[in-house]
Protein backbone atom coordinates (compact mmCIF):
# COMPACT_ATOMS: atom_id res chain seq x y z
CA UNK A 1 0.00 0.00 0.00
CA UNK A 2 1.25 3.82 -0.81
CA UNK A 3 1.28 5.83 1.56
CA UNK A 4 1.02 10.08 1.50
CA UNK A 5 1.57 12.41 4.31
CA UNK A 6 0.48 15.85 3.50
CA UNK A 7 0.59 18.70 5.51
CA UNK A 8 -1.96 21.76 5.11
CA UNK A 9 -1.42 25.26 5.65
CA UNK A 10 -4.49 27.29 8.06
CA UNK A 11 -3.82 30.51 6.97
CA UNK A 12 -6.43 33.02 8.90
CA UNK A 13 -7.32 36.48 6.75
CA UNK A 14 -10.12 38.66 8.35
CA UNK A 15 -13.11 35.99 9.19
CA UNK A 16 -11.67 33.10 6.25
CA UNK A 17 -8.68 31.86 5.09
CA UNK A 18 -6.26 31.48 2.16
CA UNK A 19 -7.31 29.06 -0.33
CA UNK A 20 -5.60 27.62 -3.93
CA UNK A 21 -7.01 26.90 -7.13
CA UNK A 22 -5.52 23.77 -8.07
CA UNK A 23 -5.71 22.37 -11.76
CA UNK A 24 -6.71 18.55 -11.52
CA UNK A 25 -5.31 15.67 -14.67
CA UNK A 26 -9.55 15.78 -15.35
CA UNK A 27 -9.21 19.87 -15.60
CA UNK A 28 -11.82 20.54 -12.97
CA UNK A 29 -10.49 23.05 -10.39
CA UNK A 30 -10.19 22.37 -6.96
CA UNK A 31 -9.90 24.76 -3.57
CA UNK A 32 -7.95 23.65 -0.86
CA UNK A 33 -5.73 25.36 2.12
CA UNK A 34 -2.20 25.88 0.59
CA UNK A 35 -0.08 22.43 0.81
CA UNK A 36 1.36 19.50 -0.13
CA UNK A 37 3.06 15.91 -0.15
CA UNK A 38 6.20 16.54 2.72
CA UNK A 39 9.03 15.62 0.95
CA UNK A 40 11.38 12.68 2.49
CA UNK A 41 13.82 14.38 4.86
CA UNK A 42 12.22 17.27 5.75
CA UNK A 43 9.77 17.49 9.12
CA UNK A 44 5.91 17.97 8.49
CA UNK A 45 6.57 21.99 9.38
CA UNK A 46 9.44 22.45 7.25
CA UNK A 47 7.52 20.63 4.00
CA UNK A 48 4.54 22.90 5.07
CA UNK A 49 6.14 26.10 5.51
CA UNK A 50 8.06 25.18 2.07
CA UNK A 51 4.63 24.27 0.09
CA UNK A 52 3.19 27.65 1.25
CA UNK A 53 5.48 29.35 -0.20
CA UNK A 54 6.14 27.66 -3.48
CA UNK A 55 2.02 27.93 -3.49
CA UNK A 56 1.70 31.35 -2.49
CA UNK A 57 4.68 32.68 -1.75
CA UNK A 58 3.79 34.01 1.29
CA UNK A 59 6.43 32.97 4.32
CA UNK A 60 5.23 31.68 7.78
CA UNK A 61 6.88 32.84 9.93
CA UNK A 62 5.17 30.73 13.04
CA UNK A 63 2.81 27.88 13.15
CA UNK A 64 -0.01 27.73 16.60
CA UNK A 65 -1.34 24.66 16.93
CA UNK A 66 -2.38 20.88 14.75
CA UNK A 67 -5.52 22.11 13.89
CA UNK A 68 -6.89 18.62 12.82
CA UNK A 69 -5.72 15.42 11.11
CA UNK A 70 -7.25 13.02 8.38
CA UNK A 71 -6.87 9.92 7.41
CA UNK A 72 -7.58 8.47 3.94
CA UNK A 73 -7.81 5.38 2.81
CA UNK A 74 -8.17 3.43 -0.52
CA UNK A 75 -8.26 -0.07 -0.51
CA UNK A 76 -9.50 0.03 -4.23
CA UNK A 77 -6.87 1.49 -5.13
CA UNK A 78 -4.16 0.65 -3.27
CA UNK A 79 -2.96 4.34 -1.14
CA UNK A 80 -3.46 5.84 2.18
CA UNK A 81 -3.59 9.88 2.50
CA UNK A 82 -2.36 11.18 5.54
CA UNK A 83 -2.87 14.63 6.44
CA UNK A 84 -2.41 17.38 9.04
CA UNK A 85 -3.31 20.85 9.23
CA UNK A 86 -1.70 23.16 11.12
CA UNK A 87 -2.82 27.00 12.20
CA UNK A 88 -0.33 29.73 11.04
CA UNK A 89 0.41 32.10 13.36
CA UNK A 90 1.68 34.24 11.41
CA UNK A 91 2.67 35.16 7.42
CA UNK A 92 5.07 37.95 5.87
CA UNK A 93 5.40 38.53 2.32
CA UNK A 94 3.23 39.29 -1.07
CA UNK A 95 0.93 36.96 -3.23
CA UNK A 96 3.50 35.05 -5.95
CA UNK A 97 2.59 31.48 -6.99
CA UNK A 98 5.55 29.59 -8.43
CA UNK A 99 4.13 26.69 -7.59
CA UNK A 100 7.21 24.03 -9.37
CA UNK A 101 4.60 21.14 -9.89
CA UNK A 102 1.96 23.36 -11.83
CA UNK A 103 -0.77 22.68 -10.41
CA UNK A 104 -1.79 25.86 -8.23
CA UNK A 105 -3.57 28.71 -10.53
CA UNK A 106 -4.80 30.97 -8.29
CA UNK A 107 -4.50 32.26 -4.62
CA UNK A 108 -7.36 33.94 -2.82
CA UNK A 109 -8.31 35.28 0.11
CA UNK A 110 -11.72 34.17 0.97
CA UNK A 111 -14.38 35.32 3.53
CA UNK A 112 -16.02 32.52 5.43
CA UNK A 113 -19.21 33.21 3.66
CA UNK A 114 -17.70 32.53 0.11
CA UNK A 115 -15.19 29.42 1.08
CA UNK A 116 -17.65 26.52 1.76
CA UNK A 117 -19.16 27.48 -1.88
CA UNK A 118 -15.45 27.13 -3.19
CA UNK A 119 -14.30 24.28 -1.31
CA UNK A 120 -17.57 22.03 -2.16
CA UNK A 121 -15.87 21.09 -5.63
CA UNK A 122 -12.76 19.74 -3.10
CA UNK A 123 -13.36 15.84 -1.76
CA UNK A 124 -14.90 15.48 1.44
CA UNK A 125 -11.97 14.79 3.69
CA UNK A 126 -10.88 18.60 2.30
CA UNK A 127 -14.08 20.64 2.89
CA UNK A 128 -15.87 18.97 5.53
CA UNK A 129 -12.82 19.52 8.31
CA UNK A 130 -11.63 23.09 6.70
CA UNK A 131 -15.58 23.79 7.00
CA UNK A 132 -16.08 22.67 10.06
CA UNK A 133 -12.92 24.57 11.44
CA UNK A 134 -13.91 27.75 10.24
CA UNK A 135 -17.29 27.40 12.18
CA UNK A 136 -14.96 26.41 15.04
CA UNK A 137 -17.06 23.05 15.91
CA UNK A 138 -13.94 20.66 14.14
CA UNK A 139 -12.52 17.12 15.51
CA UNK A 140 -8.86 16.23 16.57
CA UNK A 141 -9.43 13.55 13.52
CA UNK A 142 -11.11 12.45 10.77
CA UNK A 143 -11.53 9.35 8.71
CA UNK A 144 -12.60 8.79 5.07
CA UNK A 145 -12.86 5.44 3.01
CA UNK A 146 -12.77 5.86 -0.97
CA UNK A 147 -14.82 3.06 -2.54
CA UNK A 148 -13.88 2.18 -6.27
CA UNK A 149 -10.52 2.40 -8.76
CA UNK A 150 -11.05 5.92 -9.35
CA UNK A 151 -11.10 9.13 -7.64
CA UNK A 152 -13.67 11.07 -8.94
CA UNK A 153 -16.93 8.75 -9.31
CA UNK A 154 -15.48 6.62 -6.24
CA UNK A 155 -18.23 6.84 -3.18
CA UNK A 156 -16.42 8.17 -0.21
CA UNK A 157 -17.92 7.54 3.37
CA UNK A 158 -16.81 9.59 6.49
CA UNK A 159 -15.61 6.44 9.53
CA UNK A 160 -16.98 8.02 12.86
């Protein structure tokens, strides 16, 4: 089985958060907190701090707290996702995207009013817990199972 770990970036901006476009192999575009696959060698905070910046180029300069975790897994398929998201405590810098993979398009900020709206095209182990943590209700943990051989018509169920 392949395994992922992935951090994500909790970037606060007025009442929301930063989000990124990202440009899927099916073309659809997909919202998510800034972050990616931590690279081997480098700690979950250093991969982090590293994705936001190649995403965004904004710098964090401190991270608060492990916001949540969530666990993936893909039996179908063969994979486990790992991920953790951590709260930023704080970010220097200006907007850049140089993201060296390709796949980020576009960096907004984004009022809690407007993110679950962009984050519903994102799979549920992405908007459920970044919903549920801007509405300050989320768990330690959560746990998805993804049914089928491929990602986008597999059926997903949330493990309570």
């Amino acid at each position: 089985m392949r395994q992922w770990l992935v951090g994500g970036a909790l970037i606060r901006h007025g009442d929301g958060l930063v989000l990124v476009g990202n440009r899927r192999r099916d073309r659809s575009l997909e919202w998510t907190p800034p972050g990616g696959v931590i690279d081997h060698g480098e700690t979950l905070l250093e991969g982090l701090a590293r994705e936001v910046q190649e995403e965004t180029g904004l710098v964090v300069t401190g991270w608060s707290d492990l916001a949540y975790s969530v666990t993936v897994d893909a039996p179908d398929m063969g994979w486990q996702l790992r991920v953790e998201a951590w709260e930023a405590s704080g970010v220097e810098g200006e907007i850049v995207i140089a993201d060296p993979d390709g796949i980020v398009e576009e960096v907004r900020h984004v009022s809690a009013a407007d993110a679950p709206g962009l984050l519903q095209a994102s799979p549920p182990w992405v908007h459920t817990p970044v919903g549920e943590w801007l509405d300050a209700c989320v768990e330690d943990h959560y746990r998805f199972v993804l049914h089928g051989t491929q990602r986008n018509n597999g059926r997903i169920d949330r493990v309570r």
